[in-house]
Each structure stands twice: as C-alpha cells, then as structure tokens.
Protein backbone atom coordinates (compact mmCIF):
# COMPACT_ATOMS: atom_id res chain seq x y z
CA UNK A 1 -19.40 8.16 -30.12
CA UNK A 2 -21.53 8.91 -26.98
CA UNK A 3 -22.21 7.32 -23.73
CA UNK A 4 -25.50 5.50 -24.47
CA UNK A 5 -23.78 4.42 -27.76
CA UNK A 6 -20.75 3.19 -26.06
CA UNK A 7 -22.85 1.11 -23.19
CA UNK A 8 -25.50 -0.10 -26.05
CA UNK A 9 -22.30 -1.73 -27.93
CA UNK A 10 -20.84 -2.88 -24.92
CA UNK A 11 -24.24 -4.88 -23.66
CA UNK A 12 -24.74 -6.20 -26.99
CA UNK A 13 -20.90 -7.52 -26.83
CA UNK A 14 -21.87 -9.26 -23.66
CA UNK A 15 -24.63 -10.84 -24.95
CA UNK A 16 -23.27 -12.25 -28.26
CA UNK A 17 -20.26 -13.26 -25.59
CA UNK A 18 -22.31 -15.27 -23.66
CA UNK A 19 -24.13 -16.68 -27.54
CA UNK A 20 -20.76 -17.30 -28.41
CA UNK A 21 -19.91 -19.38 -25.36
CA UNK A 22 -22.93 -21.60 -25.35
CA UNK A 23 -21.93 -22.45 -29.30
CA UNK A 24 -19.26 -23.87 -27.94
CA UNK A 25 -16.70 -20.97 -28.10
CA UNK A 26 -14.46 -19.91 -25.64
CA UNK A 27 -15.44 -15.77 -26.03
CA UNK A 28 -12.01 -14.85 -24.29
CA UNK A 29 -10.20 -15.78 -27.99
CA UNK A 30 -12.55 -12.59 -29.32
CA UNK A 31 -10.76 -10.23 -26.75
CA UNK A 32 -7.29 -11.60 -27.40
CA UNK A 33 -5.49 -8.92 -29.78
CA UNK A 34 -2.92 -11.51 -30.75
CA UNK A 35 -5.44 -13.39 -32.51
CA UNK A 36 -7.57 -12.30 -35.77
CA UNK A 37 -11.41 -12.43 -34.92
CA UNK A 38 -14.64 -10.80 -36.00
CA UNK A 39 -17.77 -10.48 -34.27
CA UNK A 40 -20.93 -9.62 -35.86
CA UNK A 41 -24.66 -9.22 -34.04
CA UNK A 42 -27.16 -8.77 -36.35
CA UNK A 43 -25.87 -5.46 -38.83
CA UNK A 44 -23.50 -4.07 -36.65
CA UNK A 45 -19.85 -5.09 -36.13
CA UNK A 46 -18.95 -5.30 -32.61
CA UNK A 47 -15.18 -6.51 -33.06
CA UNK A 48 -12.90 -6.66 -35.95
CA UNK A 49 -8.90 -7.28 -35.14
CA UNK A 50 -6.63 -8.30 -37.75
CA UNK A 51 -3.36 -9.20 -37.58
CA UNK A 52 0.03 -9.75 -40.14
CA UNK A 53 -1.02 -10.91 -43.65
CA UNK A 54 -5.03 -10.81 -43.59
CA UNK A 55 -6.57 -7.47 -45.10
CA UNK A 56 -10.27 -7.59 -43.46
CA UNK A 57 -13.17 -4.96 -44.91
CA UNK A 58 -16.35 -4.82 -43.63
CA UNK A 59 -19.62 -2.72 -44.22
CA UNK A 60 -22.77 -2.44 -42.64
CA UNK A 61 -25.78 -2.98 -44.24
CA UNK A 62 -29.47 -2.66 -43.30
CA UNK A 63 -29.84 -6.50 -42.12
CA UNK A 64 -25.90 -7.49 -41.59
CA UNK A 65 -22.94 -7.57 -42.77
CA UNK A 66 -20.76 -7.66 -46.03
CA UNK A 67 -17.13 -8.78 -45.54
CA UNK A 68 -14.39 -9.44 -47.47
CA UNK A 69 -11.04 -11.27 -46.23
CA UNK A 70 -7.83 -11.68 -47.55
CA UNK A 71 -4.97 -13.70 -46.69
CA UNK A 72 -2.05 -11.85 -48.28
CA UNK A 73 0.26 -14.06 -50.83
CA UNK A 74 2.68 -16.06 -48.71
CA UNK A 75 1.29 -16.09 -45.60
CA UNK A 76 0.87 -18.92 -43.50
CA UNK A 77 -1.07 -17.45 -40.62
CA UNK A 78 -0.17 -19.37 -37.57
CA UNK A 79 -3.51 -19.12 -35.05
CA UNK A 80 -7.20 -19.73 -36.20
CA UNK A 81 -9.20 -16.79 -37.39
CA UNK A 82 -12.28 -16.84 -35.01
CA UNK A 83 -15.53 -15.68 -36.27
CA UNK A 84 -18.78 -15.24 -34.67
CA UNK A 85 -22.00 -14.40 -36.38
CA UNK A 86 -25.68 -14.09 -34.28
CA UNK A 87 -28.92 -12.16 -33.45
CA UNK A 88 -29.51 -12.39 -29.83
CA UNK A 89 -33.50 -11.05 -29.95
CA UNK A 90 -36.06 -13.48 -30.80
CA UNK A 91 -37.10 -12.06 -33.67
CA UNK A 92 -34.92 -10.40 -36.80
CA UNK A 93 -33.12 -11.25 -39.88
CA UNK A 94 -29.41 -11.69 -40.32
CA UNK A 95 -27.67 -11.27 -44.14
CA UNK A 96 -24.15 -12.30 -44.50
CA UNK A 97 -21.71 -11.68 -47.20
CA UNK A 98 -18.73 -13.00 -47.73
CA UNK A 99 -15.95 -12.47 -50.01
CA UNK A 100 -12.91 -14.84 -49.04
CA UNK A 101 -9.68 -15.17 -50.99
CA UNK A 102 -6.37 -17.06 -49.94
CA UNK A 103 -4.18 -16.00 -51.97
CA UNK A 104 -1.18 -18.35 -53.29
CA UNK A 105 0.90 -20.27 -51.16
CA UNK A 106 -1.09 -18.86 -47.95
CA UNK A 107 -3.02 -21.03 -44.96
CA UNK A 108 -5.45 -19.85 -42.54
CA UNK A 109 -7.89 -21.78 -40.26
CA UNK A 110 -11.41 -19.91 -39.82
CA UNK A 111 -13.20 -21.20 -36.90
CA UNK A 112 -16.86 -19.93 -36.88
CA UNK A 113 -19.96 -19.65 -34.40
CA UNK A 114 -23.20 -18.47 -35.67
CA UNK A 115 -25.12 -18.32 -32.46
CA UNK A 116 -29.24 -17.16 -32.06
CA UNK A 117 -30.30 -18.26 -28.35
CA UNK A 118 -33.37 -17.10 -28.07
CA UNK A 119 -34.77 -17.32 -32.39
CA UNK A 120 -38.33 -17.88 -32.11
CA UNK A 121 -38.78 -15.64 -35.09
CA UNK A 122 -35.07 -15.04 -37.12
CA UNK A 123 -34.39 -15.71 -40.80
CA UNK A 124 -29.80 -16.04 -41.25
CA UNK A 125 -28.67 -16.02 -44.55
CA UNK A 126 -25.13 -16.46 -45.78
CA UNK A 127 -23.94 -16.23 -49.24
CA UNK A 128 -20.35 -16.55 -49.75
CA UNK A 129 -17.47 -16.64 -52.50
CA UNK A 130 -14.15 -18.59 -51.60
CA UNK A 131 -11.32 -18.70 -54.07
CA UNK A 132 -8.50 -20.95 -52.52
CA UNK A 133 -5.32 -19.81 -54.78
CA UNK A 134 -2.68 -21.67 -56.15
CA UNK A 135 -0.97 -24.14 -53.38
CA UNK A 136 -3.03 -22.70 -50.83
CA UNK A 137 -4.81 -24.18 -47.94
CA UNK A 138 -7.99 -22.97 -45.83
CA UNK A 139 -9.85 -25.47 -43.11
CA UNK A 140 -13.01 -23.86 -41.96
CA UNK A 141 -15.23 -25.12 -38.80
CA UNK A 142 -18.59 -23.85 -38.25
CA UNK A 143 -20.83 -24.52 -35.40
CA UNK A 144 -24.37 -23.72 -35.05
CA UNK A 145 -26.18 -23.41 -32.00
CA UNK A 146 -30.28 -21.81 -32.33
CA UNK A 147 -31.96 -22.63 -28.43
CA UNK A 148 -34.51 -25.03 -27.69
CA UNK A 149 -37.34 -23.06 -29.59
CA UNK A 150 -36.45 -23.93 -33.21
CA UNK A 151 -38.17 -20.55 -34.78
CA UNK A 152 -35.40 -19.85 -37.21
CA UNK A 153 -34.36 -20.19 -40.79
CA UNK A 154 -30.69 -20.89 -41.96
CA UNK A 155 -30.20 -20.73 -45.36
CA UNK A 156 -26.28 -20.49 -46.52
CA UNK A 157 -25.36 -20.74 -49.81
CA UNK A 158 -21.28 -20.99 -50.58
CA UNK A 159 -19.27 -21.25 -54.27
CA UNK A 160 -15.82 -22.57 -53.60
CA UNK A 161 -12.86 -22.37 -56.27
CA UNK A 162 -9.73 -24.26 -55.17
CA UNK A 163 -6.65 -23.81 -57.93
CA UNK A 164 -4.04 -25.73 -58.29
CA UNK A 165 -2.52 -27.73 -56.00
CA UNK A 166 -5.16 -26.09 -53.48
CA UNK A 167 -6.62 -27.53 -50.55
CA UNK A 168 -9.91 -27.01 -48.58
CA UNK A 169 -10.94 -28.40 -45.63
CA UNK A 170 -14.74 -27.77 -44.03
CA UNK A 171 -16.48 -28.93 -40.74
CA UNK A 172 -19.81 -27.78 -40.69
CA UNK A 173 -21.39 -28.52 -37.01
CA UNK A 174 -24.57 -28.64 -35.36
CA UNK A 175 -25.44 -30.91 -32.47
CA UNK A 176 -27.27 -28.74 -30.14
CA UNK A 177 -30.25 -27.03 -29.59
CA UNK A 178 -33.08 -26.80 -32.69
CA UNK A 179 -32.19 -27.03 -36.03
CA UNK A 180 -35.41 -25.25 -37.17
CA UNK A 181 -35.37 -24.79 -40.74
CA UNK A 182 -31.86 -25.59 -42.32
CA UNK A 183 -31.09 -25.03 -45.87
CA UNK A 184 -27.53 -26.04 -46.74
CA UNK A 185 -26.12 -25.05 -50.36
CA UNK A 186 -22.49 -25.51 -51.14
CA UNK A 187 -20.86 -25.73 -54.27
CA UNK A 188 -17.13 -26.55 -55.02
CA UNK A 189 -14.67 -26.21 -58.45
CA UNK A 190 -11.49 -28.45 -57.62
CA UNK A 191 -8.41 -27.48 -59.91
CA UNK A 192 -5.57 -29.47 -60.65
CA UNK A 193 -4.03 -31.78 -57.88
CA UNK A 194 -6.46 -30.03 -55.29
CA UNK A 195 -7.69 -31.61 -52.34
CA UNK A 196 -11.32 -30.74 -51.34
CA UNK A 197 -12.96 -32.41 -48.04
CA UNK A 198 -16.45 -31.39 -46.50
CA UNK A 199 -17.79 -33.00 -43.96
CA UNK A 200 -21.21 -32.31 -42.13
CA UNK A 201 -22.85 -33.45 -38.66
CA UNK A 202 -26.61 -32.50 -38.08
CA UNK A 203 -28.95 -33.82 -35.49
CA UNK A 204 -32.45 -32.77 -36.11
CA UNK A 205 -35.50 -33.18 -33.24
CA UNK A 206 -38.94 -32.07 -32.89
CA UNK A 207 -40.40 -30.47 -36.21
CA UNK A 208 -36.87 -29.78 -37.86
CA UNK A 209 -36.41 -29.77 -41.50
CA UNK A 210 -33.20 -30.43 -42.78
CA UNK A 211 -31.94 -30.21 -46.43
CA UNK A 212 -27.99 -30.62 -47.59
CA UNK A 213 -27.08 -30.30 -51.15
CA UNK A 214 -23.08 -30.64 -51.64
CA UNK A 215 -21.77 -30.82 -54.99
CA UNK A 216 -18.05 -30.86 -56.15
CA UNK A 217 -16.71 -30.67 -59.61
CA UNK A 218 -13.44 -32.16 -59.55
CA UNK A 219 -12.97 -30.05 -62.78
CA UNK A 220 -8.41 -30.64 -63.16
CA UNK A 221 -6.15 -33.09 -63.02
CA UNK A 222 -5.32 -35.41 -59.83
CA UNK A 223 -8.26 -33.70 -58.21
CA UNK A 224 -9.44 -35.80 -54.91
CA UNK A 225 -12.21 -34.95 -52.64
CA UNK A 226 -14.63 -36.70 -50.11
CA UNK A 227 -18.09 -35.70 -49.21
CA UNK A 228 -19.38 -36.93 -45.61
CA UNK A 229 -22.46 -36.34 -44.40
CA UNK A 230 -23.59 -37.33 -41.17
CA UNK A 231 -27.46 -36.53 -39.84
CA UNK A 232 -29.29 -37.72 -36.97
CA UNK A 233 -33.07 -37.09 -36.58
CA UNK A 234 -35.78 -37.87 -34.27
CA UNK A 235 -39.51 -37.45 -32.98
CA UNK A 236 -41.13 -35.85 -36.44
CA UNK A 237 -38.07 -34.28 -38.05
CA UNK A 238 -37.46 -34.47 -41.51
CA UNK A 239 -34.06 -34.47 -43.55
CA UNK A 240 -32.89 -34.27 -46.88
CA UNK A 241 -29.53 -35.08 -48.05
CA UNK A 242 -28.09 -34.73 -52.41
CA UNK A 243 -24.25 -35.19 -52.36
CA UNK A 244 -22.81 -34.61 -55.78
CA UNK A 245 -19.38 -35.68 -57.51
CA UNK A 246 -18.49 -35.09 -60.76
CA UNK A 247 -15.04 -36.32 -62.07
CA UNK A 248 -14.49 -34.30 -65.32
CA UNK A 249 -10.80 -34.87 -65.59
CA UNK A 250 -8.22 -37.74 -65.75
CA UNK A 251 -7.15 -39.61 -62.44
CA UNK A 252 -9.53 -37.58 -60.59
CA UNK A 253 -10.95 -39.68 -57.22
CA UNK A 254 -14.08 -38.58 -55.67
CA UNK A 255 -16.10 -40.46 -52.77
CA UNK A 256 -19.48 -39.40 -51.48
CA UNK A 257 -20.56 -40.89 -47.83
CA UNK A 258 -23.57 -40.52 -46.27
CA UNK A 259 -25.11 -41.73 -42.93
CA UNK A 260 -28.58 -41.44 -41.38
CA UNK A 261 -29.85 -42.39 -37.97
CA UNK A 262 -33.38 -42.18 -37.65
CA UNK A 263 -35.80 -42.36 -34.90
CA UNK A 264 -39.65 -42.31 -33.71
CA UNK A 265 -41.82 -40.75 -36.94
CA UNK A 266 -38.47 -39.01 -38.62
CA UNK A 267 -38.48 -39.28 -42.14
CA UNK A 268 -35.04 -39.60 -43.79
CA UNK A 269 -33.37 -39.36 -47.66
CA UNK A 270 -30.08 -39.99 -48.90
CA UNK A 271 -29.78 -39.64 -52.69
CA UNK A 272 -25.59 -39.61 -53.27
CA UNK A 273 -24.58 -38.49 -56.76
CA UNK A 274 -21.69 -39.23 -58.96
CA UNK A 275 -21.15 -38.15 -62.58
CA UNK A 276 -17.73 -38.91 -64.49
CA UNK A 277 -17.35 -38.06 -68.25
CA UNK A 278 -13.77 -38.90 -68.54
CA UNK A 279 -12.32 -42.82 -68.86
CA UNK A 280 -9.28 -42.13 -66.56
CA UNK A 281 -11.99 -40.34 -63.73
CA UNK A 282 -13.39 -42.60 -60.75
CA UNK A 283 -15.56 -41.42 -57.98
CA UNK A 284 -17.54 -43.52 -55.56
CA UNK A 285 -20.58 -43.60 -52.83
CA UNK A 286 -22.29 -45.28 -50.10
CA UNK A 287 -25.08 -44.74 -47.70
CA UNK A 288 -27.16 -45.93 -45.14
CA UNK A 289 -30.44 -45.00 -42.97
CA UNK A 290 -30.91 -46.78 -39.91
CA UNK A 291 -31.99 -46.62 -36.24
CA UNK A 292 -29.90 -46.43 -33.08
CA UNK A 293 -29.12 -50.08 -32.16
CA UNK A 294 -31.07 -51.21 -29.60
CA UNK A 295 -28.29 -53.33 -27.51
CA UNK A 296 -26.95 -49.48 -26.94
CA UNK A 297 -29.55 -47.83 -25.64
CA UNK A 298 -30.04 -51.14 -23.57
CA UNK A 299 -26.39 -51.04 -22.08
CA UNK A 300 -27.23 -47.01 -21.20
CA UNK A 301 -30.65 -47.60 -19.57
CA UNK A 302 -28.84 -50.20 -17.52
CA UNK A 303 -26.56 -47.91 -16.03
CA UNK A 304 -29.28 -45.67 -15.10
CA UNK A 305 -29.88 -43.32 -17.86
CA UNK A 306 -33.52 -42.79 -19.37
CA UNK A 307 -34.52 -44.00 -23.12
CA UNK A 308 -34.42 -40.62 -24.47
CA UNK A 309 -31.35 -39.49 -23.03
CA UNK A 310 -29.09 -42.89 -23.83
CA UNK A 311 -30.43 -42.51 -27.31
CA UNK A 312 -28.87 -39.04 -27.10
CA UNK A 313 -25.30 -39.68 -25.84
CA UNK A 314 -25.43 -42.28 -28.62
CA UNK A 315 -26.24 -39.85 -31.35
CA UNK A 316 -24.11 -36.82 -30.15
CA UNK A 317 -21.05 -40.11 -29.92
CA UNK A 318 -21.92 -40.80 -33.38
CA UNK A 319 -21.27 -37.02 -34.53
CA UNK A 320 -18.54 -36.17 -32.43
C-alpha cells in the first residue's frame, strides 16, 4: 500500500472519527484493540478488529459494504461490539449488508453510529438478516445523526429470527440533526419462550418525512414482545407510524405502544396493529398524538429560555 494510499485512509479515518463523535460516540472505543469494532465510510473499510468468539467477514462493494458476523456458540462476549457506518461528502450513496448470527447460548451487545454530517445529497441503505439462536441474546443500539441540512435518504430494512428461548433487544435513536427522508422496515419471527423488545425515538423538524413499520410474529410458544415507538415532529414534518403484532401461538403476550408529539403544521399517524388467531394468544395497544403541554414550555420560558428552544429540551426529555 503506498504513501498517498496510506494518508488518504488515514484522513478519511479522521473524518468519520470526528462523524462518529458528533453521533454521540466516543471514537477512542474504535482504536481500542481490546474491544471488537468496525468502521465503515462509504465502500471502504477503515477498521475491522475482532476479538475471542466473533468471526467478522467483510467485502467491498461498489457503494459499501457486505458483512457478515458471527458470535461463535457459547460465547458470551463481555464488551459492546461498536459499529460505525457514514459518508462524510455531501453527496453519495451508502449500501449496507448485513448477515448477523448469534449462535446458541451466545450474547453480544452491538452499539452502532451511522453518521453523514454534511448529506445534502446521500441515499443509506441497510438490509440486514439476524438469526438470534437457541437461548441466545443480542441488544443492539443505533444512533443516527445526518447535520442540519436534511438532504439524505435512510432506508433500512431488517428480518429478525429469534429461536427458542432467544432474546432481542433494539434501541433505534435519532434526536439530532435532520431526519430527512427516513424509511424504517423491520420485521421479527419470535420462537418459543423468546423475548423480543424494539423500541424507537425520532424527532422530526423542518420538511422531514418519517415512516416506521414494525411488525412481530410471535410465531411459538410463551413468546412476549413490546413494540414502542416514540416520535416527535415539528414546523411541517410529517410522520408515519404501523406497529404490528401477531400472536399465532398459545400464551403468547404482545403489546404495541405508540406516542406522538406534534407541533406547528406537523402532520402525525399512528395506526397500531394486532392480529391473534389462537384462543390462548393476547396482545395489546395504545396510542396517542398530542402537543407539548403548554404549562412546560411556560415554566422554561420563565427561566429564560426562548419558545423554540424550551419546546426542545422538552422533546429531547421526552426521548431520552
């Protein structure tokens, strides 16, 4: 590898650094060889470190990056897995792939930051696979951050299959900067006595459009799982939110639970979902679409804060 390679890679490692760090990341965990961690700026793989039990591949394509990660039988890996996906130039398009399997009787923690600063023109896909094996557990935290420009499309699509006794935990973030154009598509197949939570904050400004669709299957026996959704919009965004439960087996327990806070000409829907076929099945919903309370805002402005910005500490309070 020559020189101008070697400095290219290492100013592009900066820069996704510093993308990485105002997503909320601390960037000195991707440096740290005791912990597993992947960076990825728009096709090219800056970092990949693995550690005991995890079997990472990865291959370069012409817009990203196809990946496939293992956690070995057994393993219970002890630190989180840090990942960080982003395009740093205005302009470009970003394709993820993801092939995850946790094999049985393993846990891992993947905490994610998909990072584009300066999109005025970027499209980010994501299409991923997740099998969660037999008595195995995987939490997963993602947190977006796009700049103040809003020129970008995310559209990630995700098919989850938890086995039994599984468990799967998701936190899917995204509280500053412009949402731009968000497409969220996640599908889930709970096996017997599997746990399956999902949970996702968005707060939406400007011209944002937001839609979520979330759908679980609790497809075995015992099978629990929540959906919670919560979105905050203002000025003339627009959101979208289908949450979907489907209890197909006896003494499965589902509960979709959605929240809305709307403000100035924001337009906001909440349609939850639930489907049961089976006598011994139960799942459950509830939503609401409201504004900020007013007495709030008041309280703020009294201590010296503007309208705008006490309605935003009481949004970003709300999806903390």
């Amino acid at each position: 590898m020559n020189q101008i390679t070697l400095n290219t890679l290492s100013t592009e490692m900066a820069e996704i650094s510093a993308a990485y760090t105002a997503a909320g990341g601390d960037a000195a965990v991707l440096r740290k060889h005791e912990l597993a961690s992947l960076v990825v700026s728009g096709n090219k793989v800056l970092n990949a470190n693995g550690t005991e039990g995890i079997v990472l591949e990865k291959h370069e394509t012409e817009y990203g990056v196809d990946i496939k990660m293992t956690i070995k039988k057994g393993y219970k890996i002890p630190l989180p897995v840090h990942l960080c996906f982003g395009l740093v130039p205005k302009d470009g398009l970003q394709e993820i792939k993801m092939d995850f399997v946790a094999e049985e009787d393993s846990a891992v923690e993947l905490i994610a930051h998909c990072t584009f600063p300066n999109a005025v023109n970027v499209v980010h896909k994501m299409d991923a696979q997740m099998l969660i094996g037999k008595n195995a557990s995987l939490k997963y935290t993602e947190t977006h951050f796009h700049g103040p420009h809003g020129g970008i499309q995310v559209i990630p699509k995700a098919h989850i299959k938890i086995e039994e006794g599984g468990r799967y935990y998701t936190n899917f973030s995204f509280v500053s900067g412009r949402v731009g154009y968000l497409e969220f598509d996640y599908s889930v197949d709970a096996g017997k006595d599997s746990i399956c939570e999902m949970v996702t904050k968005v707060y939406g400004k400007k011209n944002d459009k937001i839609k979520i669709l979330e759908k679980i299957s609790l497809n075995g026996e015992n099978a629990r799982s929540v959906i919670k959704s919560r979105l905050a919009i203002t000025d003339d965004a627009e959101s979208e939110f289908r949450g979907i439960t489907e209890g197909h087996a006896p003494r499965a327990r589902g509960h979709v639970d959605c929240m809305e806070v709307i403000q100035g000409n924001a337009k906001a829907e909440a349609i939850p979902i639930v489907r049961v076929d089976n006598p011994l099945a139960k799942v459950t919903h509830e939503a609401a679409i409201g504004c900020v309370d007013k007495k709030e805002v008041e309280t703020l402005m009294a201590r010296g804060l503007e309208e705008d910005d006490a309605i935003d500490v009481i949004v970003k309070g709300m999806l903390a």
